[in-house]
Every structure is written in structure tokens, then in C-alpha cells.
PDB file of N, CA and C in Angstrom:
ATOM      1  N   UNK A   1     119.064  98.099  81.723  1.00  0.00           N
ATOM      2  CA  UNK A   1     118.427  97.800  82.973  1.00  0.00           C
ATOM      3  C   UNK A   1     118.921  96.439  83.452  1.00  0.00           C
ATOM      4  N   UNK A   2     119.281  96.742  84.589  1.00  0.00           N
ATOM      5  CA  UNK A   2     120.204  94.831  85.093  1.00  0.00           C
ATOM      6  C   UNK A   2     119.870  94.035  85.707  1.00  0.00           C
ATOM      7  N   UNK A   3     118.750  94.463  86.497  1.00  0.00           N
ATOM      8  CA  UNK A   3     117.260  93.925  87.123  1.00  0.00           C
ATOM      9  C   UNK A   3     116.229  93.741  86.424  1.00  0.00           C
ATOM     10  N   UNK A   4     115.637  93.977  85.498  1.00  0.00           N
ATOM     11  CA  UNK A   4     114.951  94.045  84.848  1.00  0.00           C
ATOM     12  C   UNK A   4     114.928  92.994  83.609  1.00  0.00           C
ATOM     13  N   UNK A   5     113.912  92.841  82.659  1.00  0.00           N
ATOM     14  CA  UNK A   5     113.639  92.006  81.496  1.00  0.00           C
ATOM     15  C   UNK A   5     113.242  93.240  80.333  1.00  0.00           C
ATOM     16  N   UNK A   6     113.437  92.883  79.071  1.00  0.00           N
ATOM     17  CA  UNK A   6     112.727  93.695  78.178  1.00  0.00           C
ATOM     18  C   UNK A   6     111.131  93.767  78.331  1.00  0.00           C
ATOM     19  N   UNK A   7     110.961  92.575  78.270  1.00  0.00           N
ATOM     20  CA  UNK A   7     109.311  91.972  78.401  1.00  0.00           C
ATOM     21  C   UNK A   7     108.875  92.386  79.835  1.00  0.00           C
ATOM     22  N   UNK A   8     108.934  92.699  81.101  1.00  0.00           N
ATOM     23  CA  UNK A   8     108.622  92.901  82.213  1.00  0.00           C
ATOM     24  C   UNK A   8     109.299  94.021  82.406  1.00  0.00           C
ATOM     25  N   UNK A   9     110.017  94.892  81.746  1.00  0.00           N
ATOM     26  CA  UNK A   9     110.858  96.532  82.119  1.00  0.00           C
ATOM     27  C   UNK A   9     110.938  96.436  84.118  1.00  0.00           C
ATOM     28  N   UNK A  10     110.676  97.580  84.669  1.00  0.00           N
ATOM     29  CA  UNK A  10     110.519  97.521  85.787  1.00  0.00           C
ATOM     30  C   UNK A  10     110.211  97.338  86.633  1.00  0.00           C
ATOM     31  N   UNK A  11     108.650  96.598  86.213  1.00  0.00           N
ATOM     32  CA  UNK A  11     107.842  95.906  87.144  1.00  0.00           C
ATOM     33  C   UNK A  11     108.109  93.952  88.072  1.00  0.00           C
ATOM     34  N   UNK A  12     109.500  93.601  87.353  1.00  0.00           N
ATOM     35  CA  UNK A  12     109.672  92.775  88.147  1.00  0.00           C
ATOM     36  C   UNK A  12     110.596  93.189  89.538  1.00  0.00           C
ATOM     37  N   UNK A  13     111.565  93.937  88.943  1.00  0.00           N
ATOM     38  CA  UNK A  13     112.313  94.890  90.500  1.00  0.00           C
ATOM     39  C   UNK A  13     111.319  95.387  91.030  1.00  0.00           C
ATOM     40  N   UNK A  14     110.534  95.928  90.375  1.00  0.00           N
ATOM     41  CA  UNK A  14     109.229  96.264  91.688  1.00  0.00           C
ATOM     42  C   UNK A  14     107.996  95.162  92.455  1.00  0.00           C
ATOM     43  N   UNK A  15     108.355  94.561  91.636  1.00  0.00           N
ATOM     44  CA  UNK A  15     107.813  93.173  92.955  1.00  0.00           C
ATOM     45  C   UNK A  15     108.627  92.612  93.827  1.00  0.00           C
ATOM     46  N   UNK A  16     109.752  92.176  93.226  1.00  0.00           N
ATOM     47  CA  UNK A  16     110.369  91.926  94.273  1.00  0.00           C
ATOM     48  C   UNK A  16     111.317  92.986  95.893  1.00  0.00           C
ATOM     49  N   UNK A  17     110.676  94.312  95.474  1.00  0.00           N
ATOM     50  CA  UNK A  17     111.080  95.452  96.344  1.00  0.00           C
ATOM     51  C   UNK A  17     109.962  94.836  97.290  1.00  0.00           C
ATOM     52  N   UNK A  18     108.915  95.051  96.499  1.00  0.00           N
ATOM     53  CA  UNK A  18     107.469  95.508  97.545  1.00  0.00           C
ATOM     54  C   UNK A  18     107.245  94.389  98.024  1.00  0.00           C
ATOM     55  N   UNK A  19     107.444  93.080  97.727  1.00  0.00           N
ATOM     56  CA  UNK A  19     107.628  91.621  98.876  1.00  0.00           C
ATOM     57  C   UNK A  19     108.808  91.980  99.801  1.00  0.00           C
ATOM     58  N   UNK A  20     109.988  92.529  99.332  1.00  0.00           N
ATOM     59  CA  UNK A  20     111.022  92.537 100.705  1.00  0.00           C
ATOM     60  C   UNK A  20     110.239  93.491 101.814  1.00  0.00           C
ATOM     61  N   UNK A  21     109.763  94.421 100.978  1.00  0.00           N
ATOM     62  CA  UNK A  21     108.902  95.618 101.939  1.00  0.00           C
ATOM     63  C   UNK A  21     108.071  95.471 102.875  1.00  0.00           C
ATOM     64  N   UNK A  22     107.081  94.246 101.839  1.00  0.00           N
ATOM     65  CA  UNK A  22     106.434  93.381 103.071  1.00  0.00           C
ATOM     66  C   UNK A  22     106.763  93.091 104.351  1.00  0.00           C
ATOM     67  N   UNK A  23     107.603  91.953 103.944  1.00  0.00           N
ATOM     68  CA  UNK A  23     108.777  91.371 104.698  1.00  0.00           C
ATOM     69  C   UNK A  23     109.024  91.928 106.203  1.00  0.00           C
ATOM     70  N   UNK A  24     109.512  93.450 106.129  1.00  0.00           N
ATOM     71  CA  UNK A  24     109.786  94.246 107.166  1.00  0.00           C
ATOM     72  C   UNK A  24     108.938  94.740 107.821  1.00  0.00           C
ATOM     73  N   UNK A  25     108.144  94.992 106.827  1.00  0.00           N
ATOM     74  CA  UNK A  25     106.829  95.706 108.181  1.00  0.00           C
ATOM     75  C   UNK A  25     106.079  94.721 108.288  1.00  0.00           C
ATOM     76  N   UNK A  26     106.244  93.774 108.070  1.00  0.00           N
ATOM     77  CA  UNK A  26     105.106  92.252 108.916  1.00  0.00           C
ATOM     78  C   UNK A  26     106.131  92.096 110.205  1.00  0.00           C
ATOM     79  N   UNK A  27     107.740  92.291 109.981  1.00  0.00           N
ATOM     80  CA  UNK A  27     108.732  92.046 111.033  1.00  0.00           C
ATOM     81  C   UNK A  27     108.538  93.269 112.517  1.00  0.00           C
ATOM     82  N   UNK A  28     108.236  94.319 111.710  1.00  0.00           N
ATOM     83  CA  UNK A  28     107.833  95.610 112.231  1.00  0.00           C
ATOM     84  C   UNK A  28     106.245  95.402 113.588  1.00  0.00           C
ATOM     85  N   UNK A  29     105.609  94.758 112.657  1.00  0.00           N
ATOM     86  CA  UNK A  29     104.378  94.528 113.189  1.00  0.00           C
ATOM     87  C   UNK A  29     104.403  93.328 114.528  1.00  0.00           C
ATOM     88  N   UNK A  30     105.504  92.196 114.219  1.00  0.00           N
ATOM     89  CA  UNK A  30     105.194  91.308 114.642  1.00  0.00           C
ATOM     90  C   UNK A  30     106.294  91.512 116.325  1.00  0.00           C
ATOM     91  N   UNK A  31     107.059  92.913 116.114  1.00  0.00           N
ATOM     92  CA  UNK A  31     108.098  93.059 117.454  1.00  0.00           C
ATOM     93  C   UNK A  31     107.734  94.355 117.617  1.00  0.00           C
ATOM     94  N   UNK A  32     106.463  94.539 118.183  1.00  0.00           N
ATOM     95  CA  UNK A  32     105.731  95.603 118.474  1.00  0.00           C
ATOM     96  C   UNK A  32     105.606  96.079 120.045  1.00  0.00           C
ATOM     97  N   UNK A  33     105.848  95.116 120.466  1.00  0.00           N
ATOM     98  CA  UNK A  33     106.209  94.653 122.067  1.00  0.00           C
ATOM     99  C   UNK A  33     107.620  94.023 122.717  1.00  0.00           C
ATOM    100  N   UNK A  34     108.237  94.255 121.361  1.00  0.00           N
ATOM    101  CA  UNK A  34     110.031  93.719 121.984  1.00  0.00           C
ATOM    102  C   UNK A  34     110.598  95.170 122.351  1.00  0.00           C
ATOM    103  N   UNK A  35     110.968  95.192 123.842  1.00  0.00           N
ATOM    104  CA  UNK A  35     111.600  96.129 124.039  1.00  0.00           C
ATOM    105  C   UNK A  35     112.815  96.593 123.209  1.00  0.00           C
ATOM    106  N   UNK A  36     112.833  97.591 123.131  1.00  0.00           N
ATOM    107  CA  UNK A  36     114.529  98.566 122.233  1.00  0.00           C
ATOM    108  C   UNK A  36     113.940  97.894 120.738  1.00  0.00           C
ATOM    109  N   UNK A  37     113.232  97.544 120.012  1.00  0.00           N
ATOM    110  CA  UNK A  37     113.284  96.955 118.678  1.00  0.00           C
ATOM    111  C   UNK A  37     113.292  98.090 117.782  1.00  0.00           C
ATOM    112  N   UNK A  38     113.882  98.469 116.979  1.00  0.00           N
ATOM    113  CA  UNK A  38     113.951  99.641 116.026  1.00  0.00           C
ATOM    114  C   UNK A  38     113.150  99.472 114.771  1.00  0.00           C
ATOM    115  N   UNK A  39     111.539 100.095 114.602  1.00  0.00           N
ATOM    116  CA  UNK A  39     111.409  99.679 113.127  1.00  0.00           C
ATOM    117  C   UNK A  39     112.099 100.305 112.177  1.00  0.00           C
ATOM    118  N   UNK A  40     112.489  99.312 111.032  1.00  0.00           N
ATOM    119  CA  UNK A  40     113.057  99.395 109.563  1.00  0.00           C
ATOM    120  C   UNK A  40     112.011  99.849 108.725  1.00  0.00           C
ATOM    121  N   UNK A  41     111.996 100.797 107.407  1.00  0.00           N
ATOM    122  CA  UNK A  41     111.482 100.516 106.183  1.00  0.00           C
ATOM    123  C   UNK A  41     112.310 100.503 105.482  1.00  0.00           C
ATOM    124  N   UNK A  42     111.621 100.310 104.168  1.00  0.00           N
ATOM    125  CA  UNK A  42     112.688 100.179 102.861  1.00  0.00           C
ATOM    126  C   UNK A  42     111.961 101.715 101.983  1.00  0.00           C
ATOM    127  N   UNK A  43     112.950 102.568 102.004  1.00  0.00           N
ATOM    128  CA  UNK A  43     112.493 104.218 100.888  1.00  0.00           C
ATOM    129  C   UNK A  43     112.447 102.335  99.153  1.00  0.00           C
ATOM    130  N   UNK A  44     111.367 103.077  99.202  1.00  0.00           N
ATOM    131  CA  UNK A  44     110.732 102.063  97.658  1.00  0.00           C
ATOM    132  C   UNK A  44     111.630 102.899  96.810  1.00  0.00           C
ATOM    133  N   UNK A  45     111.294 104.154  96.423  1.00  0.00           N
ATOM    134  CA  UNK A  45     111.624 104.422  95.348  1.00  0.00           C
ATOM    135  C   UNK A  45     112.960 104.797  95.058  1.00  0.00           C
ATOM    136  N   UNK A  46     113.709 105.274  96.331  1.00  0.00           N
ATOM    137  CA  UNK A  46     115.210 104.671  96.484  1.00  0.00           C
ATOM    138  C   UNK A  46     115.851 103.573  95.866  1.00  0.00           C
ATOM    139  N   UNK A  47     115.142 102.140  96.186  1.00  0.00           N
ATOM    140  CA  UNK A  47     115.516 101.262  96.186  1.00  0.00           C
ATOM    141  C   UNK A  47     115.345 100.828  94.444  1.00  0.00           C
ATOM    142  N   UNK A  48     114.086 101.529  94.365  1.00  0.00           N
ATOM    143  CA  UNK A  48     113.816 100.967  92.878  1.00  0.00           C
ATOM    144  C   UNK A  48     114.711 101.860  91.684  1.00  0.00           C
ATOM    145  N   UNK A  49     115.134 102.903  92.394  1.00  0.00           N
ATOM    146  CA  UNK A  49     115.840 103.293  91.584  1.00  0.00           C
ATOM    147  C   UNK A  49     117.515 103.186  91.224  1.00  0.00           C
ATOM    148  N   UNK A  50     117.842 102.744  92.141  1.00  0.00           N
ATOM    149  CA  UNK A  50     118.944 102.098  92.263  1.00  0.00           C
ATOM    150  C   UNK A  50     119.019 100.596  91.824  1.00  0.00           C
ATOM    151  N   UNK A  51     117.740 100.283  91.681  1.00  0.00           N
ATOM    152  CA  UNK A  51     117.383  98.552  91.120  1.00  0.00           C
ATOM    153  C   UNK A  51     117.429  98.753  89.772  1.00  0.00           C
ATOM    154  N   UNK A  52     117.258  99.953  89.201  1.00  0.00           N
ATOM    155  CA  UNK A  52     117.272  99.872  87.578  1.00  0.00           C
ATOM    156  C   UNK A  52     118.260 100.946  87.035  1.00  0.00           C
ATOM    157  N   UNK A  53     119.730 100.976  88.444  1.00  0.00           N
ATOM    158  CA  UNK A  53     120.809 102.027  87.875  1.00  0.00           C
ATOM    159  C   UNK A  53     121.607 100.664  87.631  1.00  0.00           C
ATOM    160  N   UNK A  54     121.139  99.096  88.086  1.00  0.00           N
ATOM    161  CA  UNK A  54     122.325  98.155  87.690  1.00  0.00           C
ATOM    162  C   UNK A  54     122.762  97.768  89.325  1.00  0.00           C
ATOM    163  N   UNK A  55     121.928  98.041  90.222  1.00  0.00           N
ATOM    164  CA  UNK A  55     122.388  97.863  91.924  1.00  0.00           C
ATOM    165  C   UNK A  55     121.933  97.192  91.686  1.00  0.00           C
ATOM    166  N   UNK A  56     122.401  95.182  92.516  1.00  0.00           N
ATOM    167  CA  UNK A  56     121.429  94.319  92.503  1.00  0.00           C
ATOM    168  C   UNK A  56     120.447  95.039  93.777  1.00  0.00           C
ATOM    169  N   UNK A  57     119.461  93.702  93.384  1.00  0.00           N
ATOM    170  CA  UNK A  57     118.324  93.957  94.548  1.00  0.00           C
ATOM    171  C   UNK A  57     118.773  94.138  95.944  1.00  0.00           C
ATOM    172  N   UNK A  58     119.541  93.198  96.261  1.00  0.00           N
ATOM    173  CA  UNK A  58     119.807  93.304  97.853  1.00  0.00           C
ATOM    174  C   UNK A  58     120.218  94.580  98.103  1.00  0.00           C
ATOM    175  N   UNK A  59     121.580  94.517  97.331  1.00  0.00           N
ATOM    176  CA  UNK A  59     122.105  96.080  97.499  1.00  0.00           C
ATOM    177  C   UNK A  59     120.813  96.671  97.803  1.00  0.00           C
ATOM    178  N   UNK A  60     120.269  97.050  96.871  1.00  0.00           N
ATOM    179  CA  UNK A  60     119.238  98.567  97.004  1.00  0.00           C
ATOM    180  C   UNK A  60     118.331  98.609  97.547  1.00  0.00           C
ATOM    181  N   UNK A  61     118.171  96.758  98.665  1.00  0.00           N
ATOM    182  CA  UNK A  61     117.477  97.156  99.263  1.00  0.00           C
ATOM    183  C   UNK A  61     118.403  97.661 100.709  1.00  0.00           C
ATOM    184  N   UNK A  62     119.258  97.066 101.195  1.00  0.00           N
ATOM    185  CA  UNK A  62     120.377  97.611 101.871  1.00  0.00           C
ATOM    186  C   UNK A  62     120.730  99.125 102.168  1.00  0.00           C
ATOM    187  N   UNK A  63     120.684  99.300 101.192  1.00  0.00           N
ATOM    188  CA  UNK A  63     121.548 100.907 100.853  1.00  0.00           C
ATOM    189  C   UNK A  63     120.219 101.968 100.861  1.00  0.00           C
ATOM    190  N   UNK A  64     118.834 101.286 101.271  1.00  0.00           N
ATOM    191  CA  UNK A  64     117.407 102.186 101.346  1.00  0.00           C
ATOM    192  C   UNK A  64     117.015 101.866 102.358  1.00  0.00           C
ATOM    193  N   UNK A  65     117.314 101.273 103.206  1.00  0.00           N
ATOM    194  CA  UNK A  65     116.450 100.513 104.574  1.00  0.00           C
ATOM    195  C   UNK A  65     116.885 102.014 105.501  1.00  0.00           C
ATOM    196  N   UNK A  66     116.058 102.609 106.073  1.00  0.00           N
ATOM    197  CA  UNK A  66     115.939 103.886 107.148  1.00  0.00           C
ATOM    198  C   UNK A  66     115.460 103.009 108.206  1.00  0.00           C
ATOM    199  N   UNK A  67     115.801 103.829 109.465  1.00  0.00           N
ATOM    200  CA  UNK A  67     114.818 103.563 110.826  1.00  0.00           C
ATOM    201  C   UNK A  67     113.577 104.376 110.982  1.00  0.00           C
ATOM    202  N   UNK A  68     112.793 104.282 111.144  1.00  0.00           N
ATOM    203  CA  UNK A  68     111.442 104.929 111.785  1.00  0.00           C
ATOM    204  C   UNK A  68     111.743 105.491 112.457  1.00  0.00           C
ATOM    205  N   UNK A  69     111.227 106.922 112.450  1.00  0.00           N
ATOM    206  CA  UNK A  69     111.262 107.797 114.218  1.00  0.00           C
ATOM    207  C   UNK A  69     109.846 108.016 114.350  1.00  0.00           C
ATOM    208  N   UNK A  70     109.640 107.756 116.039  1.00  0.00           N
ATOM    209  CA  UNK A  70     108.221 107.466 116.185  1.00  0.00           C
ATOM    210  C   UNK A  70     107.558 108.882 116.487  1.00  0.00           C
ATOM    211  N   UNK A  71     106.370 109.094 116.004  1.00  0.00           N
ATOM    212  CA  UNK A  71     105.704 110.064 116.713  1.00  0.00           C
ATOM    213  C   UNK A  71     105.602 110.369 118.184  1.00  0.00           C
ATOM    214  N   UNK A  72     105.433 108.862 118.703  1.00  0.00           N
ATOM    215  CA  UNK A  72     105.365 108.995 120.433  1.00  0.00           C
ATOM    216  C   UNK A  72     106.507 108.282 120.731  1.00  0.00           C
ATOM    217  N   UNK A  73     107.487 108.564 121.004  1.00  0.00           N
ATOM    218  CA  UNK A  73     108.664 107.417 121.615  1.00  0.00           C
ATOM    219  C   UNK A  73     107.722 106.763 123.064  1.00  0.00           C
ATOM    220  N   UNK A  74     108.530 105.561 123.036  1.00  0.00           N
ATOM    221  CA  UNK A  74     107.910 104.774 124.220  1.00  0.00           C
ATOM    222  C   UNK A  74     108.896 104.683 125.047  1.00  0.00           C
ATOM    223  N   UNK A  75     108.462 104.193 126.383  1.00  0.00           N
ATOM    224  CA  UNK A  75     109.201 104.275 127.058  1.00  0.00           C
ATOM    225  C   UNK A  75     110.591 103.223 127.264  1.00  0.00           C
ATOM    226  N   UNK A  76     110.153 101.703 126.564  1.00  0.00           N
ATOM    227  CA  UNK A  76     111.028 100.837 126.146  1.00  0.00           C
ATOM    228  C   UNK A  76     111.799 100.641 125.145  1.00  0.00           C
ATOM    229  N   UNK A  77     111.859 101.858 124.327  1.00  0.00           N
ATOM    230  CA  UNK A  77     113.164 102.047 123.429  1.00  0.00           C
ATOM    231  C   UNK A  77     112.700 101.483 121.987  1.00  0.00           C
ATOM    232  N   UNK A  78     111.130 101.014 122.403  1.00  0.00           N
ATOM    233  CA  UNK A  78     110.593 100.398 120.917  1.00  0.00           C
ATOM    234  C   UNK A  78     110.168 101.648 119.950  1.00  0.00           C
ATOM    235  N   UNK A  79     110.593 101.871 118.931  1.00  0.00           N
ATOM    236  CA  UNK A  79     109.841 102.843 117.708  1.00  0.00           C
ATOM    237  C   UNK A  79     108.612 102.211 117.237  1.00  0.00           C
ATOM    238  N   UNK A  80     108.551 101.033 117.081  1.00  0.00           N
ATOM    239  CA  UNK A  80     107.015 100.453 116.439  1.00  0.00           C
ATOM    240  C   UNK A  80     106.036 101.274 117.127  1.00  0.00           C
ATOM    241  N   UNK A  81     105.374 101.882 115.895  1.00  0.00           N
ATOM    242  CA  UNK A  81     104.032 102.585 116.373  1.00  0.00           C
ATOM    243  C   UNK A  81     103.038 101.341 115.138  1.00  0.00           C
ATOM    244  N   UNK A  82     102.244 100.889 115.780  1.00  0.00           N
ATOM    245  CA  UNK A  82     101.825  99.727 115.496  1.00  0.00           C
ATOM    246  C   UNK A  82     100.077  99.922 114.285  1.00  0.00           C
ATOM    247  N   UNK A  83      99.578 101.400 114.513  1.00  0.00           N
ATOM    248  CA  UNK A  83      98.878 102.044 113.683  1.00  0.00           C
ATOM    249  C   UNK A  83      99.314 102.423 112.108  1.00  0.00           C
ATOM    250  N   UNK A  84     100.505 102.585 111.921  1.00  0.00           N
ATOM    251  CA  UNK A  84     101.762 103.406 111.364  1.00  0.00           C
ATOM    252  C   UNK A  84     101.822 102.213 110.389  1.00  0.00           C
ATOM    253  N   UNK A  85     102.556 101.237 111.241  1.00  0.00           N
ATOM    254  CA  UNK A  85     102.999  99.570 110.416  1.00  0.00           C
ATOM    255  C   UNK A  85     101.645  99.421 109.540  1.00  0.00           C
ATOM    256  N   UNK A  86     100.902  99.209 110.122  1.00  0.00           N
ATOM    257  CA  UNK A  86      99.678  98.240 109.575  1.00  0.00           C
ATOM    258  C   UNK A  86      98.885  99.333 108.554  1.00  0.00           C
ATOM    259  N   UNK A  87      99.227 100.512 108.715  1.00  0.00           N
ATOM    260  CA  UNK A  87      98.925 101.100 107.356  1.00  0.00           C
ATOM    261  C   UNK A  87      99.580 100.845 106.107  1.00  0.00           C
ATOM    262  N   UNK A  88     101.083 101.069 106.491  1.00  0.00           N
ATOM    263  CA  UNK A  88     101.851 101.204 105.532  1.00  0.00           C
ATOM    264  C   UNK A  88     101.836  99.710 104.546  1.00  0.00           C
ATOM    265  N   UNK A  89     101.797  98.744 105.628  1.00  0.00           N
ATOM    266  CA  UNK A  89     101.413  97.147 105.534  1.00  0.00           C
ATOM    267  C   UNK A  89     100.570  97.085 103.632  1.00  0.00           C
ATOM    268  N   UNK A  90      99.438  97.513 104.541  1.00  0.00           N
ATOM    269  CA  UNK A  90      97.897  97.327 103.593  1.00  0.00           C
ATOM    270  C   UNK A  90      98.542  98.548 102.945  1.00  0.00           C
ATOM    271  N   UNK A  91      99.197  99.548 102.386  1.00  0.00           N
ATOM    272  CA  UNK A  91      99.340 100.491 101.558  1.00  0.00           C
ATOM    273  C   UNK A  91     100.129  99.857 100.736  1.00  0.00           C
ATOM    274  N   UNK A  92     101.415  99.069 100.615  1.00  0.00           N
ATOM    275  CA  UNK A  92     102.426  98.058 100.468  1.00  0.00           C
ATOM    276  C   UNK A  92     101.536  97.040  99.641  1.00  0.00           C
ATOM    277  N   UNK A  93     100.558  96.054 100.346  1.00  0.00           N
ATOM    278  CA  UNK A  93     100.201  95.178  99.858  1.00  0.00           C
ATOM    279  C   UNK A  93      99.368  95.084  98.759  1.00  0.00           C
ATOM    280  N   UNK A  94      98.902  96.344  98.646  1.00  0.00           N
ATOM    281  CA  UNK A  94      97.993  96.435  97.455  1.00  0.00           C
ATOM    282  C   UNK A  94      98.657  97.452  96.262  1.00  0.00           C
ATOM    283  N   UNK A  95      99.858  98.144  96.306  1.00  0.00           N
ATOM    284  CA  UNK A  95     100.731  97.782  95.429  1.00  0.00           C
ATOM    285  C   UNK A  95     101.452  96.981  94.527  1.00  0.00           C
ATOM    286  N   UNK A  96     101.622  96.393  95.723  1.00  0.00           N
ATOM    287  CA  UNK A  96     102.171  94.823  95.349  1.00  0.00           C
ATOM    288  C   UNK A  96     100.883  94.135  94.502  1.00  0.00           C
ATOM    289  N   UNK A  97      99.928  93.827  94.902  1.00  0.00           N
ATOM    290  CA  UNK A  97      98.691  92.923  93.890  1.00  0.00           C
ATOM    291  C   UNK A  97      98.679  93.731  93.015  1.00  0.00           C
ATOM    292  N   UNK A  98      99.224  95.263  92.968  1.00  0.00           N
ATOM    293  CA  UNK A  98      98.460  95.949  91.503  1.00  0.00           C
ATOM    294  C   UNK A  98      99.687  95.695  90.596  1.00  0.00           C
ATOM    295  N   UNK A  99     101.045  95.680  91.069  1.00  0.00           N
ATOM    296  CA  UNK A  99     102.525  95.192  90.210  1.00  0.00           C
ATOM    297  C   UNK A  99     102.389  93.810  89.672  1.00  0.00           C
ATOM    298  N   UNK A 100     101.511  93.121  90.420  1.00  0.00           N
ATOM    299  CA  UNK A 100     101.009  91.331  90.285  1.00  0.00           C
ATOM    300  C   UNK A 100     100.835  91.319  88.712  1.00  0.00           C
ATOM    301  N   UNK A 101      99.072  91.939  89.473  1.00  0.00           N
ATOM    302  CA  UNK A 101      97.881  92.062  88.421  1.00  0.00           C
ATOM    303  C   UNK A 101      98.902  92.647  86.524  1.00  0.00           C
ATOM    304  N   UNK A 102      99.640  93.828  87.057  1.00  0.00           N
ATOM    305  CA  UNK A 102     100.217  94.043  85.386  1.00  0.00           C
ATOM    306  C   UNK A 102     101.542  93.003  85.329  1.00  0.00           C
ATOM    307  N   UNK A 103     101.719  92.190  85.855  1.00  0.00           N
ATOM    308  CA  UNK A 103     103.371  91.326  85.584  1.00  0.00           C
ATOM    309  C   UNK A 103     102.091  89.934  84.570  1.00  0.00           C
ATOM    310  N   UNK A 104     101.181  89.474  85.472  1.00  0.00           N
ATOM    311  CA  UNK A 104     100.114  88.588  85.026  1.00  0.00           C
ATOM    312  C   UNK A 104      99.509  89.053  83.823  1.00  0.00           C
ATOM    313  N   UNK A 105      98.715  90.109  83.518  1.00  0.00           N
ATOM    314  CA  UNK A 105      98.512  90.751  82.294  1.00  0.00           C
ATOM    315  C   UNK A 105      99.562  90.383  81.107  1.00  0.00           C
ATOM    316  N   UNK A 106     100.471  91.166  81.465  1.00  0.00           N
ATOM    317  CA  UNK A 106     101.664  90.477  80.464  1.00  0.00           C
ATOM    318  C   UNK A 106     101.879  89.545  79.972  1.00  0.00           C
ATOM    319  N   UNK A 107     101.853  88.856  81.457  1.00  0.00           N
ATOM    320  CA  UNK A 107     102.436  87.039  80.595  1.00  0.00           C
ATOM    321  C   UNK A 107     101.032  86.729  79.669  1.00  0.00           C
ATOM    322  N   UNK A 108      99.855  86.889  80.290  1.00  0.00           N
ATOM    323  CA  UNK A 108      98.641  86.445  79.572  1.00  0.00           C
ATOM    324  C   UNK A 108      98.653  86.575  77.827  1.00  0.00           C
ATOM    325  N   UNK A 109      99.517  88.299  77.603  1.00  0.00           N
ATOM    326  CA  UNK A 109      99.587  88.702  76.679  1.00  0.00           C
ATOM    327  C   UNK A 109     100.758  87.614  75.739  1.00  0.00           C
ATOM    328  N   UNK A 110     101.271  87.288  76.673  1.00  0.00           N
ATOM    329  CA  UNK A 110     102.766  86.649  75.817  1.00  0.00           C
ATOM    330  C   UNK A 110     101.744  85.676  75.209  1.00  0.00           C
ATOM    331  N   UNK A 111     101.455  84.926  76.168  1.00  0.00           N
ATOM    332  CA  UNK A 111     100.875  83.450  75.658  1.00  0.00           C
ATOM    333  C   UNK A 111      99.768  84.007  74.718  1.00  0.00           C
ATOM    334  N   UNK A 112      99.316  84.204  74.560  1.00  0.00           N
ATOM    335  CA  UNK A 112      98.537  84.393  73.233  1.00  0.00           C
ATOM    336  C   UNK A 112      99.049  84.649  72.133  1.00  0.00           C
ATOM    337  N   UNK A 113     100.369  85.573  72.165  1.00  0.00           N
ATOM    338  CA  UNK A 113     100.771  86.142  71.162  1.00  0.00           C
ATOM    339  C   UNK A 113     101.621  84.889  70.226  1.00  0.00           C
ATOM    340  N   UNK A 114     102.158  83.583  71.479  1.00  0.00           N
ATOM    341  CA  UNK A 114     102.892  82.978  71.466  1.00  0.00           C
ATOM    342  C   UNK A 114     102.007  81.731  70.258  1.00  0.00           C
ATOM    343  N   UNK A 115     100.859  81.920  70.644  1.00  0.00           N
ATOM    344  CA  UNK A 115      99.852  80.502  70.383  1.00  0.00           C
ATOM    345  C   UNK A 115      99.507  80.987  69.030  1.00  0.00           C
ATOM    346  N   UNK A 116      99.445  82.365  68.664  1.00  0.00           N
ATOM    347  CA  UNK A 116      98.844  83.352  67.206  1.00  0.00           C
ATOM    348  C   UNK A 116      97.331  83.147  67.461  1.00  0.00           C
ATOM    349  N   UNK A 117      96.761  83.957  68.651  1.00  0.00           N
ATOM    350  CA  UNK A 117      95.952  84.378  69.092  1.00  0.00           C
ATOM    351  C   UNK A 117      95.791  85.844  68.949  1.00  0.00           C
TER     352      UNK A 117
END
């Protein structure tokens, strides 16, 4: 694994996916009203899987980023459907705290193990 740690296996490529992920749909959210703006996501599990074939991160996040096609096209060429973002947002973000919560677990575990606790 080339992203990855023994001690953290896959869950550090998967934090740092689901912060870039962030990233885009806060970008998504925040050009919701820019005419022609195309929203981006990142396919996660694309990305993560290509994060632990030895693709660095960027790559895979690169080589996973799709455009959105909107349910309602608008009339200014924007795809942001702004219901859509802010789900996926809060669906994203609490992934992310739950990849946190077990990366934190871990270390907690190290240090104890470290101290002969």
C-alpha cells in the first residue's frame, strides 16, 4: 500500500480523500450563482481505490473528479443544484469525523501501548 501506513492501513488515504471532497463541494456550494460554473465531485471510492493501487493522492483524486449533471439544468449554464451539494456536504463530513474518530482511536491505542499501559 503506497499511501498508506501499516499502523493506519487505509484510513489515512481516506481522510485525506474526504477533506479534498470537502474541498469541492464547499467550492460547489460557494459558485452556486456563478453563471456556466460546472459542479465537480470526487467518485470516493474510485479515488480510494486507486489511492491504495500505489496512485498518489492527487492523481486519484484527478483521475476521479466527474461533473455533475443536474436534475434541473438552469438556464445560466450553472449545474450546482444547491440542495444536492449541501447534502452530499453533511454526508462527506460526517464520514470524514467517523475516519477522524478511528485514525484518533488508534493513535490513543499507540500511546498506551507505547507507555506499557
Amino acid at each position: 500500500m503506497a499511501n498508506g501506513s501499516p499502523v493506519f492501513g487505509v484510513h489515512g488515504a481516506a481522510l485525506a480523500l474526504r477533506s479534498q471532497r470537502l474541498s469541492m463541494l464547499a467550492s460547489n456550494i460557494a459558485n452556486a450563482a456563478t453563471p456556466n460554473y460546472k459542479a465537480r465531485d470526487i467518485d470516493f471510492n474510485a479515488a480510494l481505490d486507486r489511492a491504495t493501487k500505489g496512485q498518489s493522492l492527487s492523481g486519484a483524486v484527478d483521475s476521479s473528479v466527474e461533473y455533475r449533471v443536474p436534475v434541473t439544468p438552469s438556464l445560466d449554464g450553472n449545474t450546482v443544484e444547491l440542495s444536492t451539494e449541501q447534502t452530499l456536504f453533511a454526508e462527506n463530513a460526517v464520514q470524514y469525523r467517523t475516519t477522524l474518530s478511528f485514525l484518533e482511536g488508534r493513535i490513543g491505542t499507540l500511546k498506551r501501548a507505547l507507555r506499557g499501559e
